[in-house]
PDB file of N, CA and C in Angstrom:
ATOM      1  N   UNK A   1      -5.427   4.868   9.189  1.00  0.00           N
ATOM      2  CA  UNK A   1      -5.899   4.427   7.895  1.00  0.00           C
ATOM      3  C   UNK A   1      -7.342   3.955   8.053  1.00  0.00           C
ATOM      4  N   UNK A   2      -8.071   4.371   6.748  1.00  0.00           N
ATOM      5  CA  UNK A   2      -9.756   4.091   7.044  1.00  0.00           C
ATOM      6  C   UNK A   2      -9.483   2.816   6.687  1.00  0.00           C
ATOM      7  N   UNK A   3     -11.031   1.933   6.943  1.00  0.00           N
ATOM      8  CA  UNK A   3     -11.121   0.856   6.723  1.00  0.00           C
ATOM      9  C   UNK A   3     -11.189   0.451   5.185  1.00  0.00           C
ATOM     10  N   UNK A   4     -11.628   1.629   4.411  1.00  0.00           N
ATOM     11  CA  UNK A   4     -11.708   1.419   3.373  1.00  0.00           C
ATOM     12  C   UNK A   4      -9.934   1.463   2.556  1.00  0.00           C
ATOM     13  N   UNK A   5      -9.237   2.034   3.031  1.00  0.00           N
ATOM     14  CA  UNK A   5      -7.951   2.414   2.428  1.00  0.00           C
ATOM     15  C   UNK A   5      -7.330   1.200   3.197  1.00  0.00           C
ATOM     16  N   UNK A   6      -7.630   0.174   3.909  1.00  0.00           N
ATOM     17  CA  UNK A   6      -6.818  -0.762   4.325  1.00  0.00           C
ATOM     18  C   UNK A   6      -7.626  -1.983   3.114  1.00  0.00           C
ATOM     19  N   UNK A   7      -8.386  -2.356   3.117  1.00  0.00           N
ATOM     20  CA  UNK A   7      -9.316  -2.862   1.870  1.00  0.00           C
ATOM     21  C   UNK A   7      -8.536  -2.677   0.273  1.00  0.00           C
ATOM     22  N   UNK A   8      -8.337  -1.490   0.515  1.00  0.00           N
ATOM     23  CA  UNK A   8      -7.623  -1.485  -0.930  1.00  0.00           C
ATOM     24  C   UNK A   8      -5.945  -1.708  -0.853  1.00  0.00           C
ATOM     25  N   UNK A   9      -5.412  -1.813   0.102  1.00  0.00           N
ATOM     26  CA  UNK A   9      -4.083  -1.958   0.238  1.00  0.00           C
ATOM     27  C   UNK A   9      -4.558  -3.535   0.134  1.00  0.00           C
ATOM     28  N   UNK A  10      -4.971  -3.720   0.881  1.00  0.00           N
ATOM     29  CA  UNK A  10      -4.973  -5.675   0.893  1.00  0.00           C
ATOM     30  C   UNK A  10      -5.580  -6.304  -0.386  1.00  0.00           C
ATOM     31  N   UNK A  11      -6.447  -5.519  -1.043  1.00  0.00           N
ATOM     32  CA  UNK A  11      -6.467  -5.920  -1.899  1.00  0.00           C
ATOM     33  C   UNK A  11      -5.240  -5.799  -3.443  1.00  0.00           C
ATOM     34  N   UNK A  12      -4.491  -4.422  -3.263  1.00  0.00           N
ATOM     35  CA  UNK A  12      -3.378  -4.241  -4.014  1.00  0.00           C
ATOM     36  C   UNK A  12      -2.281  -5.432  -4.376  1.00  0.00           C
ATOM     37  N   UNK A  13      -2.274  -5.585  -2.717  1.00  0.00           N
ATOM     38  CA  UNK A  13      -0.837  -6.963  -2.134  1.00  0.00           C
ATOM     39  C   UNK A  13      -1.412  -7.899  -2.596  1.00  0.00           C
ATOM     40  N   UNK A  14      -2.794  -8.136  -2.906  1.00  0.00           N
ATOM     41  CA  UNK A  14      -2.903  -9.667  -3.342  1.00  0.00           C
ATOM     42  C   UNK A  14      -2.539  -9.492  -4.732  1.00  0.00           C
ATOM     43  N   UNK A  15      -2.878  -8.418  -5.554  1.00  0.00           N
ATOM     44  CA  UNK A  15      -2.582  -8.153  -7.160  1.00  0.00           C
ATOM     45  C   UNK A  15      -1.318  -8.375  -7.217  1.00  0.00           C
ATOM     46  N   UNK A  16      -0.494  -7.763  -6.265  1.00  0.00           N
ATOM     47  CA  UNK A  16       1.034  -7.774  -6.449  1.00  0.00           C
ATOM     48  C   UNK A  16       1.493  -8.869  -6.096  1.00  0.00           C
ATOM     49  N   UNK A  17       0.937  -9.992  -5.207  1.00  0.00           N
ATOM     50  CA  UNK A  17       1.277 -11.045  -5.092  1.00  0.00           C
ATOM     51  C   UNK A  17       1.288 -12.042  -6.131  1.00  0.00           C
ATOM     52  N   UNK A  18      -0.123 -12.078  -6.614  1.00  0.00           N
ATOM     53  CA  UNK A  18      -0.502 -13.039  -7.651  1.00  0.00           C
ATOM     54  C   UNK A  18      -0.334 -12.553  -9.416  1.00  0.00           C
ATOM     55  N   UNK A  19       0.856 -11.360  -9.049  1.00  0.00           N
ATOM     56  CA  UNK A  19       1.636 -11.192 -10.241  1.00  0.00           C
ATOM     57  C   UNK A  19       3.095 -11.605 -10.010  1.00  0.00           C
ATOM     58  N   UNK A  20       3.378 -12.418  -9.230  1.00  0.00           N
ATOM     59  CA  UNK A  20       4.504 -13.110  -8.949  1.00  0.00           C
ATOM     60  C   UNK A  20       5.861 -12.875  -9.075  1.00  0.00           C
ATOM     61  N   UNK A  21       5.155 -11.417  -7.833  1.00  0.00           N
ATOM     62  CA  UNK A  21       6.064 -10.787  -7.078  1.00  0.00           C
ATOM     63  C   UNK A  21       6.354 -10.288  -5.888  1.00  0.00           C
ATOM     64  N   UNK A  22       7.453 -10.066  -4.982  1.00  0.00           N
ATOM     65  CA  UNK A  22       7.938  -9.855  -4.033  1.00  0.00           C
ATOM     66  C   UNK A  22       7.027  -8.824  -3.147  1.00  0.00           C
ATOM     67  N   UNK A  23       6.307  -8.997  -2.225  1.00  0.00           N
ATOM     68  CA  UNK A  23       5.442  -8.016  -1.429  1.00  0.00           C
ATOM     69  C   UNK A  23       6.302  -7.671  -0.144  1.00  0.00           C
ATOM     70  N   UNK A  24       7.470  -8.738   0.084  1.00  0.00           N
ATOM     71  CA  UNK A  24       8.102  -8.548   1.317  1.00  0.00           C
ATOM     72  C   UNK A  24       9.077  -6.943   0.987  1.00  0.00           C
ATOM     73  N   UNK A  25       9.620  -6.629   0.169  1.00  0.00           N
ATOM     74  CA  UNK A  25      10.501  -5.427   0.151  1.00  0.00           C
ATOM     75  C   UNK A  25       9.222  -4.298   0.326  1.00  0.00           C
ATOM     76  N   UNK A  26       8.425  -4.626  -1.033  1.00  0.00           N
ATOM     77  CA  UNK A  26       7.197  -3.707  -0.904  1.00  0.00           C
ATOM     78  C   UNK A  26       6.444  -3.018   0.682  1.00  0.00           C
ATOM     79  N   UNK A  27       5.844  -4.201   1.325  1.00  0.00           N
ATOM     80  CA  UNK A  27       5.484  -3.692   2.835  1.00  0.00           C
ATOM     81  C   UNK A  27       6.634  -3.314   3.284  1.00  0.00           C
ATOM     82  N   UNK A  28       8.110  -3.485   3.391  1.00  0.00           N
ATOM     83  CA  UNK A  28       9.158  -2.981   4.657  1.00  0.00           C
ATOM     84  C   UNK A  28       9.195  -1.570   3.639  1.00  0.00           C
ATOM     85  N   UNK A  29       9.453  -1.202   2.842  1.00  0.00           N
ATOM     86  CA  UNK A  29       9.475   0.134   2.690  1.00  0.00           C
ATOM     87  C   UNK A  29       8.439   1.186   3.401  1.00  0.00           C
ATOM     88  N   UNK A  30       6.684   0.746   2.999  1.00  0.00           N
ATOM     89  CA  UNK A  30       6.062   1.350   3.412  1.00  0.00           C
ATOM     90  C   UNK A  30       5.517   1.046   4.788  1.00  0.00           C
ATOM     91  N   UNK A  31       6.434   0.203   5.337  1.00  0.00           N
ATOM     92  CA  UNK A  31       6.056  -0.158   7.178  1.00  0.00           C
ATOM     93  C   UNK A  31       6.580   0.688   7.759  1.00  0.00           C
ATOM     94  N   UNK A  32       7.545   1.378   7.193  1.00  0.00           N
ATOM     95  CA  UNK A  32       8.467   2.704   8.589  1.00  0.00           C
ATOM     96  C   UNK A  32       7.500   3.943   8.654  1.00  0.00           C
ATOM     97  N   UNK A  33       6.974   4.042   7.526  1.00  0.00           N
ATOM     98  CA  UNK A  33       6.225   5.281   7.253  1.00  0.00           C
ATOM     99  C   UNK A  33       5.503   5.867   8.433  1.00  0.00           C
ATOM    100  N   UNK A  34       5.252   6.733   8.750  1.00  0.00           N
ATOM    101  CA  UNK A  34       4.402   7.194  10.248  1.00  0.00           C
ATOM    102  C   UNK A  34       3.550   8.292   9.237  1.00  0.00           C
ATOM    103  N   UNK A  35       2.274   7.741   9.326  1.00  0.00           N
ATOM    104  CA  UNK A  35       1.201   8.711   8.450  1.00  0.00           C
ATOM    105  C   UNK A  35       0.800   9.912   9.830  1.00  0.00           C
ATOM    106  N   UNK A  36       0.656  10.781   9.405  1.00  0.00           N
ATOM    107  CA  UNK A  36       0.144  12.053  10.616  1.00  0.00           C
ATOM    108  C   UNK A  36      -1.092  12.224  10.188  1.00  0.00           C
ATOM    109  N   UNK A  37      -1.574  12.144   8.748  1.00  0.00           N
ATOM    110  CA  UNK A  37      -2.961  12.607   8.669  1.00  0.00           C
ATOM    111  C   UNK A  37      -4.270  11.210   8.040  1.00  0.00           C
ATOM    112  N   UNK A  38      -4.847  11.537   7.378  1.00  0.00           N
ATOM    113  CA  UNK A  38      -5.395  10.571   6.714  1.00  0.00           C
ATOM    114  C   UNK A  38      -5.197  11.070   5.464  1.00  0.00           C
ATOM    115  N   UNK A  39      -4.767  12.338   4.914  1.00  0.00           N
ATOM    116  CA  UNK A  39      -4.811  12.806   3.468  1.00  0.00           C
ATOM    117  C   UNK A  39      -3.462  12.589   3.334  1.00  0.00           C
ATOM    118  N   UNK A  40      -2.788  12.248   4.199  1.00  0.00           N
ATOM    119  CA  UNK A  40      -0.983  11.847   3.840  1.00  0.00           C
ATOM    120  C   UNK A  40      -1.085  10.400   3.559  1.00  0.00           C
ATOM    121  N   UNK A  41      -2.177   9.972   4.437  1.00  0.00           N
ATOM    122  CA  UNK A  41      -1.951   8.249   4.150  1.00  0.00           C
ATOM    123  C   UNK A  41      -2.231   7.858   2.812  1.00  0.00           C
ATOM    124  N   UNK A  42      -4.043   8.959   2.286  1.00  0.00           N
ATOM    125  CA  UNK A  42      -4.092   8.904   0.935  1.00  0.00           C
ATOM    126  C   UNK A  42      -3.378   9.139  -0.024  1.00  0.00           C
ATOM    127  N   UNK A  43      -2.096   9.707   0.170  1.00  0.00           N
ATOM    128  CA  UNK A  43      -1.129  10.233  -0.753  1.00  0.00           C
ATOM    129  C   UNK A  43      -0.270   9.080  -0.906  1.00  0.00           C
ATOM    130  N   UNK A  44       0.169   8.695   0.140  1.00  0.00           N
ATOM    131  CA  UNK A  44       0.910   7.278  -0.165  1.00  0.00           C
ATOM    132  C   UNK A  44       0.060   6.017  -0.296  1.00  0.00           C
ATOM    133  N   UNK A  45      -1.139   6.230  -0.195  1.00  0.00           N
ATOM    134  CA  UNK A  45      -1.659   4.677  -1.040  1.00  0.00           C
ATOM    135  C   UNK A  45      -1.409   5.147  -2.408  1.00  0.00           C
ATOM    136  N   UNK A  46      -1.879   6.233  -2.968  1.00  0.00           N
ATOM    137  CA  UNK A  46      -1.919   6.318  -4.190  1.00  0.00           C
ATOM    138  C   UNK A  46      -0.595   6.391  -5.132  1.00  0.00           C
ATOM    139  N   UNK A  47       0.686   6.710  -4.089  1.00  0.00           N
ATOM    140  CA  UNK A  47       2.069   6.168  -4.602  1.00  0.00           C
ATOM    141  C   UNK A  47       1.787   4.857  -4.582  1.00  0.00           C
ATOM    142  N   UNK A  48       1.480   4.151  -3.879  1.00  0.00           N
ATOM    143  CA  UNK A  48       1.620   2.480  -4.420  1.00  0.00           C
ATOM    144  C   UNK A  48       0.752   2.405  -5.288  1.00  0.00           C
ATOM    145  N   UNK A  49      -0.092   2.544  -5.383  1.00  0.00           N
ATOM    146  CA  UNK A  49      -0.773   2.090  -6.153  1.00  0.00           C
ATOM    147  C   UNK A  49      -0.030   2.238  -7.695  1.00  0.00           C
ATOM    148  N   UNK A  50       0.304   3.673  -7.914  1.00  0.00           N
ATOM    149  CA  UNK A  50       1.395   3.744  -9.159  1.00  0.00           C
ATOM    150  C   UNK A  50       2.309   3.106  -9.496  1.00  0.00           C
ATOM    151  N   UNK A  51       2.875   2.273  -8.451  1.00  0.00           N
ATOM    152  CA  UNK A  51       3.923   1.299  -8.321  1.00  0.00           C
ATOM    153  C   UNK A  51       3.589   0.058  -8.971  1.00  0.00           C
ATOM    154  N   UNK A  52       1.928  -0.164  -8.291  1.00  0.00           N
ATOM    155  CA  UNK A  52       1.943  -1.780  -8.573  1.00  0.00           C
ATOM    156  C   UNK A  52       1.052  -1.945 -10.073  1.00  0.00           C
ATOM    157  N   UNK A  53       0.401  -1.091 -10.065  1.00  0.00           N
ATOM    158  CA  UNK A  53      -0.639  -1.111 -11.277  1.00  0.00           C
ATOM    159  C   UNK A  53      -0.149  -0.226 -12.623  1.00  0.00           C
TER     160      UNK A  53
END
Protein backbone atom coordinates (compact mmCIF):
# COMPACT_ATOMS: atom_id res chain seq x y z
CA UNK A 1 0.00 0.00 0.00
CA UNK A 2 1.31 3.57 -1.11
CA UNK A 3 1.77 6.03 1.38
CA UNK A 4 -0.77 7.92 0.00
CA UNK A 5 -3.56 5.05 0.12
CA UNK A 6 -2.53 4.44 3.80
CA UNK A 7 -3.30 8.40 4.44
CA UNK A 8 -6.57 7.91 3.17
CA UNK A 9 -7.45 4.74 4.98
CA UNK A 10 -6.41 6.53 8.26
CA UNK A 11 -7.99 9.16 7.45
CA UNK A 12 -11.42 7.13 6.48
CA UNK A 13 -11.16 5.25 10.19
CA UNK A 14 -11.09 8.49 11.79
CA UNK A 15 -14.50 9.53 9.74
CA UNK A 16 -15.81 6.19 10.70
CA UNK A 17 -14.77 6.58 14.07
CA UNK A 18 -16.00 9.99 14.83
CA UNK A 19 -19.34 8.87 13.31
CA UNK A 20 -19.74 6.72 16.27
CA UNK A 21 -18.98 3.69 14.99
CA UNK A 22 -17.39 0.38 15.34
CA UNK A 23 -13.86 0.37 13.34
CA UNK A 24 -12.93 -2.86 15.24
CA UNK A 25 -15.19 -5.36 12.90
CA UNK A 26 -14.36 -2.90 10.03
CA UNK A 27 -10.28 -3.39 10.20
CA UNK A 28 -10.67 -7.43 11.09
CA UNK A 29 -12.51 -7.90 7.93
CA UNK A 30 -10.10 -6.04 5.84
CA UNK A 31 -6.90 -7.30 7.97
CA UNK A 32 -6.98 -10.97 6.39
CA UNK A 33 -6.94 -9.54 3.01
CA UNK A 34 -3.44 -10.29 1.24
CA UNK A 35 -3.28 -7.48 -1.55
CA UNK A 36 -0.90 -8.97 -4.56
CA UNK A 37 -0.92 -5.79 -6.46
CA UNK A 38 -1.29 -2.15 -5.75
CA UNK A 39 -4.36 -1.87 -8.27
CA UNK A 40 -6.06 -4.70 -6.07
CA UNK A 41 -5.28 -2.72 -3.00
CA UNK A 42 -6.88 0.28 -4.93
CA UNK A 43 -9.88 -1.73 -5.53
CA UNK A 44 -10.45 -2.49 -2.02
CA UNK A 45 -9.83 0.94 -0.62
CA UNK A 46 -12.37 2.06 -2.85
CA UNK A 47 -14.83 -0.82 -1.50
CA UNK A 48 -14.42 0.85 1.80
CA UNK A 49 -14.63 3.72 1.05
CA UNK A 50 -18.34 2.86 -0.38
CA UNK A 51 -18.95 1.39 2.87
CA UNK A 52 -18.11 4.24 5.03
CA UNK A 53 -19.05 7.34 3.04
Amino acid sequence: MSATMQNEFRQLMIYHKLSNNDITKLINTYLSINCKSKNEGKMYLAELKGRIV
